[in-house]
Protein backbone atom coordinates (compact mmCIF):
# COMPACT_ATOMS: atom_id res chain seq x y z
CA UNK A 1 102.90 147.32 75.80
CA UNK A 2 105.80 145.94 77.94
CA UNK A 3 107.83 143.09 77.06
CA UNK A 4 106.89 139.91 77.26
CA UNK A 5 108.85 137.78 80.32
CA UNK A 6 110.15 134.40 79.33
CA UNK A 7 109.69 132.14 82.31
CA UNK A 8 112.46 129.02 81.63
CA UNK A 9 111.81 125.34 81.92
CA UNK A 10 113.44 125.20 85.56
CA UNK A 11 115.13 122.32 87.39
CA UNK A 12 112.60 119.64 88.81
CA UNK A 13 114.23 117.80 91.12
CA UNK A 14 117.10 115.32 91.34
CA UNK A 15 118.97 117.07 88.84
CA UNK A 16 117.25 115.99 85.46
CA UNK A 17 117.85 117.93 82.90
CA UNK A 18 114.77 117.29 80.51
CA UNK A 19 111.04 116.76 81.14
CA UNK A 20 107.88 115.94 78.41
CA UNK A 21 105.15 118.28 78.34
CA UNK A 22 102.29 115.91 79.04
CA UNK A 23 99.53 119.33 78.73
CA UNK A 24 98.66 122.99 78.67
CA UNK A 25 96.65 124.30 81.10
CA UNK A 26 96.44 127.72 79.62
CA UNK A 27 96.01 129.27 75.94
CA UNK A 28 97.69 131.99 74.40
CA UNK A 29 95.36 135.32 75.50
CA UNK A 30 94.58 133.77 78.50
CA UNK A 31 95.20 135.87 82.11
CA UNK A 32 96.74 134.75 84.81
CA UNK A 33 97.92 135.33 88.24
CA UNK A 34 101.59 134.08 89.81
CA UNK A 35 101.45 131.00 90.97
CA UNK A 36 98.28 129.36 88.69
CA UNK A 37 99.02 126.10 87.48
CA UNK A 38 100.01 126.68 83.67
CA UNK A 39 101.48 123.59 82.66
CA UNK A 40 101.76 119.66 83.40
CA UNK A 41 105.03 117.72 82.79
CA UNK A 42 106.39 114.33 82.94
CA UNK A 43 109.91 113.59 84.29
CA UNK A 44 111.82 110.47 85.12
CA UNK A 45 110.66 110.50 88.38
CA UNK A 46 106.98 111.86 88.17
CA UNK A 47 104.35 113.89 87.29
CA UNK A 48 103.97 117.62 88.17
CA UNK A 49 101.98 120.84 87.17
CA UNK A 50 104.16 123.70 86.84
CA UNK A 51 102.92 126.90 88.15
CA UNK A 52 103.62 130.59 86.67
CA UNK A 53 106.14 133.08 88.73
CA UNK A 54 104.77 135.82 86.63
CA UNK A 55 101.16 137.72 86.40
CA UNK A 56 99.92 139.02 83.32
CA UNK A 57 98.36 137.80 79.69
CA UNK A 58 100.06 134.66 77.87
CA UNK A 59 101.70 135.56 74.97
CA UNK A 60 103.59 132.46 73.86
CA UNK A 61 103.50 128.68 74.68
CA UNK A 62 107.15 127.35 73.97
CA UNK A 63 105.76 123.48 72.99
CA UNK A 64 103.13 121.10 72.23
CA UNK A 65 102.17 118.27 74.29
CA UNK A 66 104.19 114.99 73.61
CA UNK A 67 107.57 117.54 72.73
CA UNK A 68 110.47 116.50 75.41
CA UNK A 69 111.81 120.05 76.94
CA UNK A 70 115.04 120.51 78.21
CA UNK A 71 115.97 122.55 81.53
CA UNK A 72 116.47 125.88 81.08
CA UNK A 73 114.48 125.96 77.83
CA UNK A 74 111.72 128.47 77.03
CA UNK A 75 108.86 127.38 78.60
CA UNK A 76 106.08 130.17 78.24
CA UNK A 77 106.12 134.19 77.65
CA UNK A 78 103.32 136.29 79.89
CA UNK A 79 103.71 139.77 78.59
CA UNK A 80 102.29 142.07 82.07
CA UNK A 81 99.28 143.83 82.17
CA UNK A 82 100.48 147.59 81.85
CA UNK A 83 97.74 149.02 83.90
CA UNK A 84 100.00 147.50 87.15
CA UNK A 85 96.78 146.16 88.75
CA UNK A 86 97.61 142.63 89.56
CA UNK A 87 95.56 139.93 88.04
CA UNK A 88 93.75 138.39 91.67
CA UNK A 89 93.10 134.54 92.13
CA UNK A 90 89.80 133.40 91.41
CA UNK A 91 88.05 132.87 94.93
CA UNK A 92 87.83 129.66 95.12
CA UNK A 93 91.48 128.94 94.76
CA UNK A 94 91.79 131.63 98.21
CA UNK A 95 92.27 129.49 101.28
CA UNK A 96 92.88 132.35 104.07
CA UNK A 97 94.95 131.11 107.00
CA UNK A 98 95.73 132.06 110.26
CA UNK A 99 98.83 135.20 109.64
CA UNK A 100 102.06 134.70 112.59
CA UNK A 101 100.11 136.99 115.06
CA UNK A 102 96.99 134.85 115.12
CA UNK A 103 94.92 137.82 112.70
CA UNK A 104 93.30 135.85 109.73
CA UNK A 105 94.76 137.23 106.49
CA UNK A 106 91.61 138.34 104.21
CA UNK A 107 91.43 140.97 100.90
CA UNK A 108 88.27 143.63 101.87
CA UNK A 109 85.60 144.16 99.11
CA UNK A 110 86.00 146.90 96.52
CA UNK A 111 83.86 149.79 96.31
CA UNK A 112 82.97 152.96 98.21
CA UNK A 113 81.84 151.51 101.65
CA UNK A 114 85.56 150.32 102.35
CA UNK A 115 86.84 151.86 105.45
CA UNK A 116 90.01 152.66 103.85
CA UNK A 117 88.60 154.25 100.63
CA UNK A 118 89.62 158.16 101.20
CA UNK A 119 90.27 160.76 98.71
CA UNK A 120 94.26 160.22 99.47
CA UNK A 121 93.88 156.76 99.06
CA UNK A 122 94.13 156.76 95.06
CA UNK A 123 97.81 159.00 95.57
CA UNK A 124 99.23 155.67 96.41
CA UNK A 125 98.46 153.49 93.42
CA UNK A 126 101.19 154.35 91.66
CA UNK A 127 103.33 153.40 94.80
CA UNK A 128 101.62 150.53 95.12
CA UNK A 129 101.78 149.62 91.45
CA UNK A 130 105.89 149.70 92.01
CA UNK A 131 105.53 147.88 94.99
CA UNK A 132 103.45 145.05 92.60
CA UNK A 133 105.98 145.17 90.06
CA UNK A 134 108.89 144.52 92.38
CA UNK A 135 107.64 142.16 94.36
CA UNK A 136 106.68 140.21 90.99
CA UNK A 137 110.66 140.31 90.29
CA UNK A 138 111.29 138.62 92.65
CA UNK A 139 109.55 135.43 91.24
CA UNK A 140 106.90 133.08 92.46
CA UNK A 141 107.76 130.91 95.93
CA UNK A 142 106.44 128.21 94.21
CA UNK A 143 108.35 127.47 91.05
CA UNK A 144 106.92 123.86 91.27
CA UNK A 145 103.73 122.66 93.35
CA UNK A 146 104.92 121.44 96.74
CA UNK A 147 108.57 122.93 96.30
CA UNK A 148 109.66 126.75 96.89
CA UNK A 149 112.60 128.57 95.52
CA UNK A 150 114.80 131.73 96.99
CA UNK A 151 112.43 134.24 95.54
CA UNK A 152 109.80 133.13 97.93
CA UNK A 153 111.18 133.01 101.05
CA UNK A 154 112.07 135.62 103.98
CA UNK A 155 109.09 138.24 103.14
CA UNK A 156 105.37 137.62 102.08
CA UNK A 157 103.23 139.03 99.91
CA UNK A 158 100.66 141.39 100.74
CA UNK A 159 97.12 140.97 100.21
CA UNK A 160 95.26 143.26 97.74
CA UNK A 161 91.31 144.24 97.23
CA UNK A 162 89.93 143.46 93.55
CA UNK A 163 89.85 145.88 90.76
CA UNK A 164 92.67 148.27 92.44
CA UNK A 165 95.98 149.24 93.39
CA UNK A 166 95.51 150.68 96.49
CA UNK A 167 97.20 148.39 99.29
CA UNK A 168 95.51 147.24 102.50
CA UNK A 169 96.23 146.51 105.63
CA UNK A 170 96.14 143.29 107.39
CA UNK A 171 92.61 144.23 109.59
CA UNK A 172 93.57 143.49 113.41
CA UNK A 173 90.78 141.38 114.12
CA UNK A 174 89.18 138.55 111.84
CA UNK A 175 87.49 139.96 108.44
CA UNK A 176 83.88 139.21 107.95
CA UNK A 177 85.10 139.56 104.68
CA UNK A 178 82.78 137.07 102.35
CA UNK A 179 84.88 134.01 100.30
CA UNK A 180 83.99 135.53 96.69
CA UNK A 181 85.86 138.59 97.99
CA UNK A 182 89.05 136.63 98.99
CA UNK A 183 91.74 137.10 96.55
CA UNK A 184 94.90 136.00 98.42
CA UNK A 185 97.55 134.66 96.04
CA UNK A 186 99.77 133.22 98.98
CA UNK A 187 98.82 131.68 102.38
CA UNK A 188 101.10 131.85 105.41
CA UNK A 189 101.78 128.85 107.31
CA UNK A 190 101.58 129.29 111.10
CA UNK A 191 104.80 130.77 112.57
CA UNK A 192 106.31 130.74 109.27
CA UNK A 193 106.19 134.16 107.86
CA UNK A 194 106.86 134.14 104.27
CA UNK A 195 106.42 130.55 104.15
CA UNK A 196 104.04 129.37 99.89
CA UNK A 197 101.17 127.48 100.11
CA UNK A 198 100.27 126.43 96.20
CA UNK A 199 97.37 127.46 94.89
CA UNK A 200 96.71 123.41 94.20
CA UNK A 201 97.26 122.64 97.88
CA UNK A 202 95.21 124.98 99.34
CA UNK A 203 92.26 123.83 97.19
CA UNK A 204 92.71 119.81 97.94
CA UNK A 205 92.61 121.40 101.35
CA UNK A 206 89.26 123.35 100.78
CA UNK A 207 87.53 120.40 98.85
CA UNK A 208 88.28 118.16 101.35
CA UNK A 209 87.76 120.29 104.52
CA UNK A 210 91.62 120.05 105.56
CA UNK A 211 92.42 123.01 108.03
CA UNK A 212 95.50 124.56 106.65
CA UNK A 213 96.05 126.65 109.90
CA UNK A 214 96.32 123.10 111.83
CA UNK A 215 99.26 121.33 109.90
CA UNK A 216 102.61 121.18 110.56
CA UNK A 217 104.48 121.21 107.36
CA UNK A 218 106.76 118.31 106.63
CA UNK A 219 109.08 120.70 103.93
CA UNK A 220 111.30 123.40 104.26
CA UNK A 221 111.31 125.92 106.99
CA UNK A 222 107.14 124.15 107.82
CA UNK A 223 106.32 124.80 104.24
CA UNK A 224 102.86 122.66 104.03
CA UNK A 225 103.55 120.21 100.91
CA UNK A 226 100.80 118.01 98.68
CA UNK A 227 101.39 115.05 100.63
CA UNK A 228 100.57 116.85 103.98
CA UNK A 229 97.59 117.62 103.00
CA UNK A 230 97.02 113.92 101.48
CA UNK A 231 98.30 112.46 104.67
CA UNK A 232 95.16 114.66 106.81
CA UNK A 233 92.47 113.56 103.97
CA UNK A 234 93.51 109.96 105.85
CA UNK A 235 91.81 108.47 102.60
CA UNK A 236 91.35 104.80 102.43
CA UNK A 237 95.51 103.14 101.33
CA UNK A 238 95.60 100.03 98.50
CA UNK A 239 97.44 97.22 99.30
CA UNK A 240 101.37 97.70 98.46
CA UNK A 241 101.63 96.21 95.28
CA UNK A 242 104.48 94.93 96.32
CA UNK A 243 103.08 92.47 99.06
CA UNK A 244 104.49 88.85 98.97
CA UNK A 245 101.64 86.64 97.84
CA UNK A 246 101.89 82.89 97.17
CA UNK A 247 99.20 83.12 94.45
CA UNK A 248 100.88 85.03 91.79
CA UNK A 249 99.05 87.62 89.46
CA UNK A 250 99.58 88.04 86.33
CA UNK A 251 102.42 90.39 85.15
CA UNK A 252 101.52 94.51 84.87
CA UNK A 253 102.07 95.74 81.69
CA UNK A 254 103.23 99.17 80.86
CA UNK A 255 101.30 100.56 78.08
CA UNK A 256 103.18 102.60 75.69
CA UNK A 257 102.96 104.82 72.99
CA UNK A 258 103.39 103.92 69.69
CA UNK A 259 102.09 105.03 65.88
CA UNK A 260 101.46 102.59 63.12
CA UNK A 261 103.18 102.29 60.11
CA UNK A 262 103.18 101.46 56.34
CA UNK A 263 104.31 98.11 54.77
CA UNK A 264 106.63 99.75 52.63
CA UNK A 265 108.56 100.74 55.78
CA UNK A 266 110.41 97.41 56.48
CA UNK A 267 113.38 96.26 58.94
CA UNK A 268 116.44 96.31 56.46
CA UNK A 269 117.70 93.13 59.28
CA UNK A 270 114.71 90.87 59.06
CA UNK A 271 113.16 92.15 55.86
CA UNK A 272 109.52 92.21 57.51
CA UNK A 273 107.51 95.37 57.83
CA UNK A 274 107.79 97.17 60.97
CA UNK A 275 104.43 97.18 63.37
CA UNK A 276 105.03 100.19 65.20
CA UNK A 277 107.97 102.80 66.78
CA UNK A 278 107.56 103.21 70.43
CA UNK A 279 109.60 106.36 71.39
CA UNK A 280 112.05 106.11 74.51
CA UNK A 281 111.24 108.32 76.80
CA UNK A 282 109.69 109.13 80.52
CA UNK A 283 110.35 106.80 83.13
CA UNK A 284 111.20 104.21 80.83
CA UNK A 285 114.02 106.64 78.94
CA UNK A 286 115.38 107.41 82.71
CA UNK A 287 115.35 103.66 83.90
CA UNK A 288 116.77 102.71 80.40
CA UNK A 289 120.01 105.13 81.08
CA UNK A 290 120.13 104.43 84.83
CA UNK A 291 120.08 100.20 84.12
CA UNK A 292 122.77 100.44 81.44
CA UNK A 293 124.75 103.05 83.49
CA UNK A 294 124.42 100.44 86.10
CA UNK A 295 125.73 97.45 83.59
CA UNK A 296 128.72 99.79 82.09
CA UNK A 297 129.78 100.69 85.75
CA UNK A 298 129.38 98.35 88.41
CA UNK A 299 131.17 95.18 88.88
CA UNK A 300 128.32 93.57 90.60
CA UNK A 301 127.91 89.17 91.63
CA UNK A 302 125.02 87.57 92.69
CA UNK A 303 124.53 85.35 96.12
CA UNK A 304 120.54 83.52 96.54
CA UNK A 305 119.96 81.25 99.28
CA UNK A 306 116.22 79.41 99.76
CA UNK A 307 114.48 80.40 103.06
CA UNK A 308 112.16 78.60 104.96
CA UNK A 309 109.48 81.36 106.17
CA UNK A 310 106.98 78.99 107.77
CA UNK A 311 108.30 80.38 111.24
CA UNK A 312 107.24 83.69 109.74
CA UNK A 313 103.98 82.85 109.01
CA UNK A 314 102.72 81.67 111.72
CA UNK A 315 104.28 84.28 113.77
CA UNK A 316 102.14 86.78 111.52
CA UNK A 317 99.21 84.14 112.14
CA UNK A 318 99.50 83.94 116.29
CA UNK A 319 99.40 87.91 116.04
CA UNK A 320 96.41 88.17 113.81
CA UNK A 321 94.39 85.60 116.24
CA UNK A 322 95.56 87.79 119.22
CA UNK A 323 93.12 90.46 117.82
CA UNK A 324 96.40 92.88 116.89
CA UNK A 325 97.01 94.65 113.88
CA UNK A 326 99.26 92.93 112.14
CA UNK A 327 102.35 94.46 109.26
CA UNK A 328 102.80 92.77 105.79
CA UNK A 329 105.15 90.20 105.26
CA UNK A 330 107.05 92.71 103.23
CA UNK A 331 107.12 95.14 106.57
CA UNK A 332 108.79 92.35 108.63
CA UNK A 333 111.31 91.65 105.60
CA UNK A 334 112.41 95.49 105.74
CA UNK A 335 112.88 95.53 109.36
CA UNK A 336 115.35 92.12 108.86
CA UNK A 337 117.06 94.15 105.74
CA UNK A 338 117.52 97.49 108.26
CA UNK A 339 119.02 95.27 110.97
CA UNK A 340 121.41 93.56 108.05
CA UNK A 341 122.83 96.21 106.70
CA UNK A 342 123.29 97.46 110.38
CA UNK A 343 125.27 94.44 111.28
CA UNK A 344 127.03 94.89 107.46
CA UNK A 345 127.35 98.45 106.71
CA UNK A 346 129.77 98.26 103.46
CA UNK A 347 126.15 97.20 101.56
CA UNK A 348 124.64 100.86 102.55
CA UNK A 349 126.92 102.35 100.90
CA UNK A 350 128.15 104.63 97.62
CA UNK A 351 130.62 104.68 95.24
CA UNK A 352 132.23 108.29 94.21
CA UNK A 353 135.07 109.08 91.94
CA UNK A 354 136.71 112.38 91.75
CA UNK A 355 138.10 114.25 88.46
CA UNK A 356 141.33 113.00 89.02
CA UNK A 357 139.85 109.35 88.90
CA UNK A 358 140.16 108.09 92.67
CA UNK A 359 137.75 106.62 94.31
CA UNK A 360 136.26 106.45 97.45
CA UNK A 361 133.63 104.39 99.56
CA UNK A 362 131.22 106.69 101.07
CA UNK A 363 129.38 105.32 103.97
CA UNK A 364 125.97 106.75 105.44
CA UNK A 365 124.59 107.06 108.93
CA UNK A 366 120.85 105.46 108.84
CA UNK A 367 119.30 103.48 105.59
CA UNK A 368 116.34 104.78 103.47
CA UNK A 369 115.38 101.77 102.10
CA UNK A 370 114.21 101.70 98.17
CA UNK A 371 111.08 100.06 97.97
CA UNK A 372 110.76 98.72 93.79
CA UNK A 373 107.43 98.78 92.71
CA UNK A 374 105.67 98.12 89.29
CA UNK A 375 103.34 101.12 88.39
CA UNK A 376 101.50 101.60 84.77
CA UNK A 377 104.21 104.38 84.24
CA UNK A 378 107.12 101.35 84.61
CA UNK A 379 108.99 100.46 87.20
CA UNK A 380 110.04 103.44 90.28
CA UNK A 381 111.49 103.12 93.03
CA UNK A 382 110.33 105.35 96.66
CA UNK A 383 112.54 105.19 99.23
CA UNK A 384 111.32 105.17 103.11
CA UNK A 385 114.08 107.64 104.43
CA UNK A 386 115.11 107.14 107.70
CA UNK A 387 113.95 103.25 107.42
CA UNK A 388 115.87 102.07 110.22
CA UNK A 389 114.46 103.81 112.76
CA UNK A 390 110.88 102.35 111.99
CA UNK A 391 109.39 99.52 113.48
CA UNK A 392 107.56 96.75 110.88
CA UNK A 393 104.12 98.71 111.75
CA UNK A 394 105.90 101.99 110.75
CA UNK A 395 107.70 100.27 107.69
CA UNK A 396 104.51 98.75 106.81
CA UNK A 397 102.25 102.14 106.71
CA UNK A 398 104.91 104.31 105.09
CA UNK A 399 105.59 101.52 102.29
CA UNK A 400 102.14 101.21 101.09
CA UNK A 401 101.50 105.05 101.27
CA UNK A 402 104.52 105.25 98.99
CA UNK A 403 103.27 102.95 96.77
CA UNK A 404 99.80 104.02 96.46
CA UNK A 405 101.10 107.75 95.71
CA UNK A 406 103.73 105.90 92.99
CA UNK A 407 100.98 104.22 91.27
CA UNK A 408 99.13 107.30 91.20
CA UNK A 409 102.06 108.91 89.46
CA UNK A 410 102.24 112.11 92.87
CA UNK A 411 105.55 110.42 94.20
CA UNK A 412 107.79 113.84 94.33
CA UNK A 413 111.36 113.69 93.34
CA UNK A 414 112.32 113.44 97.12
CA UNK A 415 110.34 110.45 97.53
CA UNK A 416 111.56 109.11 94.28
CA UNK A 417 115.41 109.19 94.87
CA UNK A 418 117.34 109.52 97.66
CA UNK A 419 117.76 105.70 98.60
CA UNK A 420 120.58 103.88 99.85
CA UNK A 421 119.81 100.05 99.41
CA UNK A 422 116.99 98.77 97.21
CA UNK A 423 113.93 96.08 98.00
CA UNK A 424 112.56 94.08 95.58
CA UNK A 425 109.72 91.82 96.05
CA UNK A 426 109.77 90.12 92.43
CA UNK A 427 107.45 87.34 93.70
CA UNK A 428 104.29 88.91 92.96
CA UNK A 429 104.66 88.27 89.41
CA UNK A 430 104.71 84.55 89.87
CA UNK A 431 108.95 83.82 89.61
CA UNK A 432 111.52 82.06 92.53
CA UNK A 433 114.58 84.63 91.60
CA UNK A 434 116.05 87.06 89.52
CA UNK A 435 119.81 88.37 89.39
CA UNK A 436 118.52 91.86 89.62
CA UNK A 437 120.39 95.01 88.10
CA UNK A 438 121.61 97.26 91.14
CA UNK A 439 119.72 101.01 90.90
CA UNK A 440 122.51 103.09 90.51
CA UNK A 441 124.62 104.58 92.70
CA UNK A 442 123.33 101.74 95.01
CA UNK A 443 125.59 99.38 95.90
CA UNK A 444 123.10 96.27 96.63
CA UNK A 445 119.49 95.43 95.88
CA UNK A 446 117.76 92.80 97.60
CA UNK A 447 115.12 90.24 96.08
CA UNK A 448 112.27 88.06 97.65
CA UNK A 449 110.44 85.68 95.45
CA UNK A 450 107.05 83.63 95.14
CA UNK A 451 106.36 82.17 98.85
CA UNK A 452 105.08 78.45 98.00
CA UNK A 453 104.78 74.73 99.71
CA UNK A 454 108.31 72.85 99.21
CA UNK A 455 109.32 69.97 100.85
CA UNK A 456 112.02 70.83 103.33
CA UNK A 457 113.65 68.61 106.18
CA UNK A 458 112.72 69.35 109.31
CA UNK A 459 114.55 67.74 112.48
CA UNK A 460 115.43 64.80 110.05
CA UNK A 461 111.95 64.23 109.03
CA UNK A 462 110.50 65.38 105.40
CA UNK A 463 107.73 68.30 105.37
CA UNK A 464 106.40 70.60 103.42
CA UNK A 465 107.09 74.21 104.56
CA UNK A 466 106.73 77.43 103.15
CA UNK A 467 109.43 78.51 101.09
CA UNK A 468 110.98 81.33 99.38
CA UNK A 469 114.51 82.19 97.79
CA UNK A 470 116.47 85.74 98.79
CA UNK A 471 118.82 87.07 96.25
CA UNK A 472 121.56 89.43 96.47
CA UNK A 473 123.33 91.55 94.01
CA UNK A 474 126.01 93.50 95.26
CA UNK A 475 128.82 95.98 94.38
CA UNK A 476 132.10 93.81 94.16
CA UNK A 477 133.89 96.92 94.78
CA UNK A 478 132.70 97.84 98.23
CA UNK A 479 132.51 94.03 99.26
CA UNK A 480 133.89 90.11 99.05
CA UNK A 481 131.49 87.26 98.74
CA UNK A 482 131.84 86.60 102.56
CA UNK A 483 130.29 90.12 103.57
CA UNK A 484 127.14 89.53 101.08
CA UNK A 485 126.54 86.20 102.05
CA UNK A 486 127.18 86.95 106.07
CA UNK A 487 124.16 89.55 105.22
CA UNK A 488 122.30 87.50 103.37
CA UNK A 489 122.50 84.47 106.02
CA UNK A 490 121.03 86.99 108.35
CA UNK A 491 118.56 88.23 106.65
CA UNK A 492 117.63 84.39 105.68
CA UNK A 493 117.60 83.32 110.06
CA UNK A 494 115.38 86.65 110.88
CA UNK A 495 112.69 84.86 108.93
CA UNK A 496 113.19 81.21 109.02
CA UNK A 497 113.74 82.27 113.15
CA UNK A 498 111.58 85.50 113.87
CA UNK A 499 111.27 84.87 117.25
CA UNK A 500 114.89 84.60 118.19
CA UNK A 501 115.80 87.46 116.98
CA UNK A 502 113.37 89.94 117.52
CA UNK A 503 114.72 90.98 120.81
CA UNK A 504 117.82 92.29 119.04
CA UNK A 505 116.57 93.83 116.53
């Protein structure tokens, strides 16, 4: 029996170097075929199923759910079959697509009646057993679902009949080929040869009658992702959870793991018996390191001003009665921030020091704009790349489809990092302000709080208005006082004067 190949724990995005193993989707003695989902994991930034590069019969799982893997780590052992027929997909998981010259890619059915079944035929399975073998060296596409790595681009994998090792070619006209006798392990996208479909994409595609042959990728080289296939389903989008509100709800709270134990194991400080341990890790581990890293590091001040967003309000209100569909208050706030850090680019901006210890202030052409939102996992923060480009209707959609995907815990590591100045709409939860910590390597982070009827002076006269207070924090080391607060002023007039200033932004 051949050896059995370790497949290691590999990178998942972002750089971070550990991940918990949240489940097993496979046993030991189980089959399976490259690219089946063995595995779901947990990282700082989200959740993801891991799929196998590697065909054959598990022979060892390298950890038990709740253990905290590190990168590079043993992750599971598949020992290959030694017959070199390739373990198939089951047919359900086939989704055939349209191949580069407009021929649908199909497998033909086993058995005598196949047009290519002659008595030379079975001459080539050792060939075509080789073939198998090499092509499996050269690892799955799809190291993670949604993501490809070297191994699967630039050539793609032919498609083979069950129960054989005799290779087929791709028919010349459409296969009436039936879908239990599909067993295609990889699905071309259109014009993109070589281009890995996951086997979990293609079937949210079939169960929700999503053409595959009809998208246009949004990853590498066209590569058709989870969230292009989410974006076609067009399903029904919550609210943003982090949509200004002037009634406040009541604060989410994250739950957390934690084991009970004995009296006689008692706090040597307090001398009362401890409850429970909670472990560190997960999102809340990463956000931990990031927020102190954040403390230890950046020499950051604090500027608030209270804004009176009545003109706001009923601009959003004269919209709504015009019959027009109208953005979130949030939406409108983004577009002001964009426009800000525009007129004041030292806030969109990074910090980097070199081995030698200099320093330098890197700057970046266009803002994606961190959006901080609460989620039963703890607090993440998606970033809407590109943000200044977007009108408030365009902020507004692509904010609360990142949010409903972060809640759900399918944000991918792209959408998860990647931002250059941070929202955060603290107001929800009920408070005025907050001297937020800046998400490192960020350089600023702005905060909107409760919206609620003040008294304000209007034109000399007392009224109440609806008011809200702004608060930066910024990186003293990229700015003075005068820069934040110039931003923050503008930021403040876009709302308190929407009208006056939307022809220049």
């Amino acid at each position: 029996m051949s050896e059995p190949r370790v497949f290691l724990l590999p990178d998942l995005g972002e750089g971070l170097t550990e991940a918990e193993l949240v489940s097993w989707h496979v046993s030991v003695g189980d089959t399976i075929v490259v690219d089946q989902p063995i595995a779901e994991v947990e990282t700082a930034k989200s959740a993801v199923e891991v799929p196998s590069p590697y065909a054959g019969i598990v022979a060892e799982l390298h950890g038990k759910p709740g253990e905290t893997l590190d990168v590079g780590k043993p992750l599971i052992s598949v020992t290959p079959i030694s017959t070199g027929v390739a373990p198939v997909a089951a047919a359900d998981d086939a989704a055939p697509a349209p191949s580069p010259d407009g021929n649908a890619a199909s497998s033909m059915p086993s058995g005598s009646d196949r047009p290519d079944a002659t008595p030379g035929a079975a001459s080539s399975a050792a060939a075509e057993a080789e073939t198998y073998r090499e092509e499996e060296k050269a690892g799955s596409g799809n190291v993670l679902i949604g993501y490809g790595t070297p191994g699967g681009h630039g050539q793609a994998r032919r498609t083979r009949a069950r129960k054989t090792a005799v290779a087929l070619a791709e028919p010349e006209a459409p296969s009436s080929t039936t879908e239990d006798d599909l067993t295609l392990l990889r699905t071309r996208v259109p014009g993109k040869l070589g281009a890995v479909i996951s086997p979990l994409v293609r079937r949210m595609a079939k169960e929700h009658g999503v053409d595959l042959g009809a998208l246009h990728g949004s990853g590498e080289s066209g590569l058709i992702m989870r969230r292009d296939v989410e974006a076609a389903i067009s399903a029904p989008v919550a609210a943003p959870l982090v949509e200004p509100a002037e009634a406040a709800p009541g604060p989410v709270v994250e739950p957390v793991e934690t084991r009970s134990v004995g009296d006689q194991d008692r706090d040597a400080r307090t001398g009362l018996s401890i409850a429970s341990r909670t472990p560190v890790r997960g999102v809340r581990k990463a956000v931990a390191a990031n927020m102190s890293r954040s403390r230890s590091e950046i020499p950051e001040a604090t500027v608030w001003v209270d804004v009176d967003a009545t003109g706001l309000l009923e601009l959003r209100q004269s919209m709504k009665a015009n019959g027009a569909e109208v953005p979130g208050l949030l939406a409108f706030i983004a577009r002001f921030v964009t426009a800000g850090l525009k007129k004041f680019p030292e806030l969109n901006t990074r910090i980097e020091t070199a081995e030698d210890g200099s320093q330098e202030i890197v700057g970046f052409d266009g803002v994606n704009l961190g959006i901080a939102a609460q989620t039963d996992r703890g607090l993440v923060v998606p970033s809407v790349r590109g943000a200044e480009k977007m009108s408030a209707r365009a902020l507004d959609a692509e904010i609360r489809r990142l949010t409903d995907v972060a809640r759900q815990g399918k944000a991918t590591p792209a959408e998860l990092g990647g931002g250059t100045f941070t929202l955060n709409n603290y107001g929800v939860f009920g408070v005025d302000g907050s001297a937020a910590i800046i998400n490192h390597p960020e350089v600023g982070i702005l905060g909107v709080g409760r919206i609620i009827d003040k008294p304000w002076v209007v034109n000399g006269e007392l009224a109440v208005r609806k008011v809200t207070e702004l608060t930066l924090t910024f990186d003293h080391r990229v700015c003075d006082g005068g820069t934040a607060a110039g931003f923050l002023r503008f930021v403040a007039d876009a709302i308190e004067n929407p009208q006056s200033l939307l022809a220049d932004i």
